[in-house]
C-alpha atoms as a PDB file:
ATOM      1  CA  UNK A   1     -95.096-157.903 -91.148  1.00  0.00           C
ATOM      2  CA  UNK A   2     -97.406-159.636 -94.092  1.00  0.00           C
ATOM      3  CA  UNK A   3     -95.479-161.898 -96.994  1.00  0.00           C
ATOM      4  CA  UNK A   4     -97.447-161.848-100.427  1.00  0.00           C
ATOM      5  CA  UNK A   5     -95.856-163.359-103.636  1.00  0.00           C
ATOM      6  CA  UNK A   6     -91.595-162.684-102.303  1.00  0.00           C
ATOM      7  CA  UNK A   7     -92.940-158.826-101.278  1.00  0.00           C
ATOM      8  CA  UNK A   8     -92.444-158.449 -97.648  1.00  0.00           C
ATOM      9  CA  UNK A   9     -95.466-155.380 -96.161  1.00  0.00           C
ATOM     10  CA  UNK A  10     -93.956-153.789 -93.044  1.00  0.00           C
ATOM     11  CA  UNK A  11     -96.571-151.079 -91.199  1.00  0.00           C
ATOM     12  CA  UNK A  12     -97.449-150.006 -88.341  1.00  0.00           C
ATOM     13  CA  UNK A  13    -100.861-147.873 -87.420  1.00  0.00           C
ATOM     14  CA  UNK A  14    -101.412-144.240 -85.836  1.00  0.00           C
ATOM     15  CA  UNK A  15    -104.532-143.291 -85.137  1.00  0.00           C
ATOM     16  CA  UNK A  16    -106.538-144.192 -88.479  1.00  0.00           C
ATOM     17  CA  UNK A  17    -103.274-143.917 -90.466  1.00  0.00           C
ATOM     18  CA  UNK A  18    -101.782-146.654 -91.541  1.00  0.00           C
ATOM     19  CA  UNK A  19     -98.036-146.626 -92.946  1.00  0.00           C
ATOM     20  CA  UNK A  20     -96.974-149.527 -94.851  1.00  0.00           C
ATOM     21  CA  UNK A  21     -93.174-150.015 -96.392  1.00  0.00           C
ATOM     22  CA  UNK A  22     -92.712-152.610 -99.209  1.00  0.00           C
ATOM     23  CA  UNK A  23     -89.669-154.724-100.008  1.00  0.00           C
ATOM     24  CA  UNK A  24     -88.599-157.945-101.956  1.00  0.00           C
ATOM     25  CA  UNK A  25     -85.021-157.504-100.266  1.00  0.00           C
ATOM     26  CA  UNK A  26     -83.969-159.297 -96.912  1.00  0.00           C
ATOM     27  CA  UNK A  27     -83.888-155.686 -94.788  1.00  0.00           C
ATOM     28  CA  UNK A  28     -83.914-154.924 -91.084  1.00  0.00           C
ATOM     29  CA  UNK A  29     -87.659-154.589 -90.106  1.00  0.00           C
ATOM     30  CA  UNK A  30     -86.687-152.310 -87.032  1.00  0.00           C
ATOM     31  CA  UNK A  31     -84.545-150.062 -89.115  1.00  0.00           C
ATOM     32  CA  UNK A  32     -87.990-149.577 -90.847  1.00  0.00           C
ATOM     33  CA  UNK A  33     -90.269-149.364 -88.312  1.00  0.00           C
ATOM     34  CA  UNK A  34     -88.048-146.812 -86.724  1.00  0.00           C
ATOM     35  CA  UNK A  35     -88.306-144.711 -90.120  1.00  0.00           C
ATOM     36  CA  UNK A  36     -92.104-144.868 -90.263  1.00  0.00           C
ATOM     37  CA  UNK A  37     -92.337-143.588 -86.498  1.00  0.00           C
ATOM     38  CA  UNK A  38     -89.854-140.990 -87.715  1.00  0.00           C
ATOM     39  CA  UNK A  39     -92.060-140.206 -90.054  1.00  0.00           C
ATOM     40  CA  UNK A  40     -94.736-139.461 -88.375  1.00  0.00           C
ATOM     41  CA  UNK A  41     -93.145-137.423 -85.723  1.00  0.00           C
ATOM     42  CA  UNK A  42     -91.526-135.750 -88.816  1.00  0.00           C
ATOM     43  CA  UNK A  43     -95.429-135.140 -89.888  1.00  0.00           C
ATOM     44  CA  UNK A  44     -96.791-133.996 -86.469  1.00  0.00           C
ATOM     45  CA  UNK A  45     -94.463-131.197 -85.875  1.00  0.00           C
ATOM     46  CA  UNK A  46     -95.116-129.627 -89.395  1.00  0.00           C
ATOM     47  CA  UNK A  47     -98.880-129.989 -88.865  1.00  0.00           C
ATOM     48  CA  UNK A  48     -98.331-128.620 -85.468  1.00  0.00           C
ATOM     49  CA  UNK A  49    -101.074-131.452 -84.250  1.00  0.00           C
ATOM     50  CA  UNK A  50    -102.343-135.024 -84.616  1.00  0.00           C
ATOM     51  CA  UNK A  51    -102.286-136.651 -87.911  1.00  0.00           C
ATOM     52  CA  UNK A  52    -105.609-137.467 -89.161  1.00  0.00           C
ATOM     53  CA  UNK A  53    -107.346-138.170 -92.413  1.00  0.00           C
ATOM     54  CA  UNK A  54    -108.025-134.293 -93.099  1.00  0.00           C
ATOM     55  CA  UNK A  55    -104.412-132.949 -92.373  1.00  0.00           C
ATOM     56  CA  UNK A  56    -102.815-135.571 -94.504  1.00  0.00           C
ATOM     57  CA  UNK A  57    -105.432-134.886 -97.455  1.00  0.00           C
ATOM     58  CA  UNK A  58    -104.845-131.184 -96.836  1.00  0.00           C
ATOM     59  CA  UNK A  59    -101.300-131.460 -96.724  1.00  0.00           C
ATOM     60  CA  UNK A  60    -100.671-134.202 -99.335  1.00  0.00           C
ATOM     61  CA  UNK A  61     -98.253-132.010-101.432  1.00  0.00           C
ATOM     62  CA  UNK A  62     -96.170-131.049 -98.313  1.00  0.00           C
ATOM     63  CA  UNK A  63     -96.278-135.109 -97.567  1.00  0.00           C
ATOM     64  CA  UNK A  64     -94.673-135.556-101.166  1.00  0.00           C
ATOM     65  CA  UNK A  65     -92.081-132.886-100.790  1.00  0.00           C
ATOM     66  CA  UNK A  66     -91.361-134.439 -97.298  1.00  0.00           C
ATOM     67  CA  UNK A  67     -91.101-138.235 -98.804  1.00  0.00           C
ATOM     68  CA  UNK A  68     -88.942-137.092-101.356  1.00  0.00           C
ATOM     69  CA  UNK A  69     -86.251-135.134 -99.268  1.00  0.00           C
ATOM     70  CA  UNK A  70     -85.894-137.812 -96.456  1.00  0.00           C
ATOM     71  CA  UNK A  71     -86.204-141.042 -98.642  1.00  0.00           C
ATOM     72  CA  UNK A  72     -83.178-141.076-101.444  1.00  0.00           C
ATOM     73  CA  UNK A  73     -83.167-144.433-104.164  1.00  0.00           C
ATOM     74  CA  UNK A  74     -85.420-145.874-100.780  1.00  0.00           C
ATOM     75  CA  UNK A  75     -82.480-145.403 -98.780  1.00  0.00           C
ATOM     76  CA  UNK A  76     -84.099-143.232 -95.275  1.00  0.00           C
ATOM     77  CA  UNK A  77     -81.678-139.939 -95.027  1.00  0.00           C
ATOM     78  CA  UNK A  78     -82.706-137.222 -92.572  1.00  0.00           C
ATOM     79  CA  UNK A  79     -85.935-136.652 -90.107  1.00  0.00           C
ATOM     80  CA  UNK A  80     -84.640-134.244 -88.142  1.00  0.00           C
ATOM     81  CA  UNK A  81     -87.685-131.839 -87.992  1.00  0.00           C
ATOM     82  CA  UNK A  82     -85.602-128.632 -87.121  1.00  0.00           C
ATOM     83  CA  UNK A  83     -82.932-128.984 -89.802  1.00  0.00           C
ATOM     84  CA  UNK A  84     -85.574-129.770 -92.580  1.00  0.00           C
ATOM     85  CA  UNK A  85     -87.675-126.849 -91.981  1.00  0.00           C
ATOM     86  CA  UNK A  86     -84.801-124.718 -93.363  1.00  0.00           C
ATOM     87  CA  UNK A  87     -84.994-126.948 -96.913  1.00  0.00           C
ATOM     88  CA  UNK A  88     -89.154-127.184 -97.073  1.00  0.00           C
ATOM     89  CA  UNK A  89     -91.091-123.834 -95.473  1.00  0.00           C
ATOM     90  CA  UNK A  90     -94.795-123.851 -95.176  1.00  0.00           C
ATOM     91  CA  UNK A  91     -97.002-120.792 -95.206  1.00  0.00           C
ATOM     92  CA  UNK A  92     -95.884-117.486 -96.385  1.00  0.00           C
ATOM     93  CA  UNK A  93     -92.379-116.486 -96.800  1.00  0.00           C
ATOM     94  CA  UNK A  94     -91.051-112.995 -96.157  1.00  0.00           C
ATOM     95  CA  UNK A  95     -88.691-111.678 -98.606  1.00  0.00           C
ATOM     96  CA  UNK A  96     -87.045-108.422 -97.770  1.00  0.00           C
ATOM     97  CA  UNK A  97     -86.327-106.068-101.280  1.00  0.00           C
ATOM     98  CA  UNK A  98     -82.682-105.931-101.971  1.00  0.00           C
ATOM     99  CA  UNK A  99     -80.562-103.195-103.003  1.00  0.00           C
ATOM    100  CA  UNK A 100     -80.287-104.398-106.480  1.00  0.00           C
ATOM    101  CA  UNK A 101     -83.896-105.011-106.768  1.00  0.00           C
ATOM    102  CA  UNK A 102     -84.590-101.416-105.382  1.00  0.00           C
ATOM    103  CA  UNK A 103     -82.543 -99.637-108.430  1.00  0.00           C
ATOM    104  CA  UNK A 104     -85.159-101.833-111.016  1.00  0.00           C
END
């Protein structure tokens, strides 16, 4: 952890990849820590590998989508990998034609 100016820098490293969380609140470091390991195991098993530079810059929109849907007002929410793969699909979708759509 790293104090600048009141802002408190929590991170921790994988591989190359640095994570860093920011706060000028008194929070629980490990509660943060754990989110940011979350995180990445979160990452790994929708990029079905290791985490490097090129996956993250090929998958920055998926990273954004992913931020967005476990993070809520900065609060950490979900990071179950299995139950958010229902909300946020990657790669094709198959859509079967319904009956309605067959009559059009």
């Amino acid at each position: 952890m790293i104090s600048l100016a009141g802002v408190s820098f929590i991170h921790t490293t994988h591989n190359d990849i640095t994570l860093i969380s920011a706060t000028k609140n008194n929070v629980n470091c490990a509660l943060i820590l754990h989110f940011l390991h979350g995180f990445i195991n979160l990452c790994k098993a929708y990029f079905t590998g290791e985490i490097n530079e090129n996956s993250i810059r090929q998958n920055f929109s998926l990273i954004y989508e992913l931020l967005d849907e476990v993070m809520d007002y900065g609060y950490p929410q979900l990071l179950d990998a299995d139950l958010l793969k229902e909300y946020i699909r990657t790669g094709k979708q198959m859509t079967s034609i319904t009956d309605i759509e067959k009559l059009k």
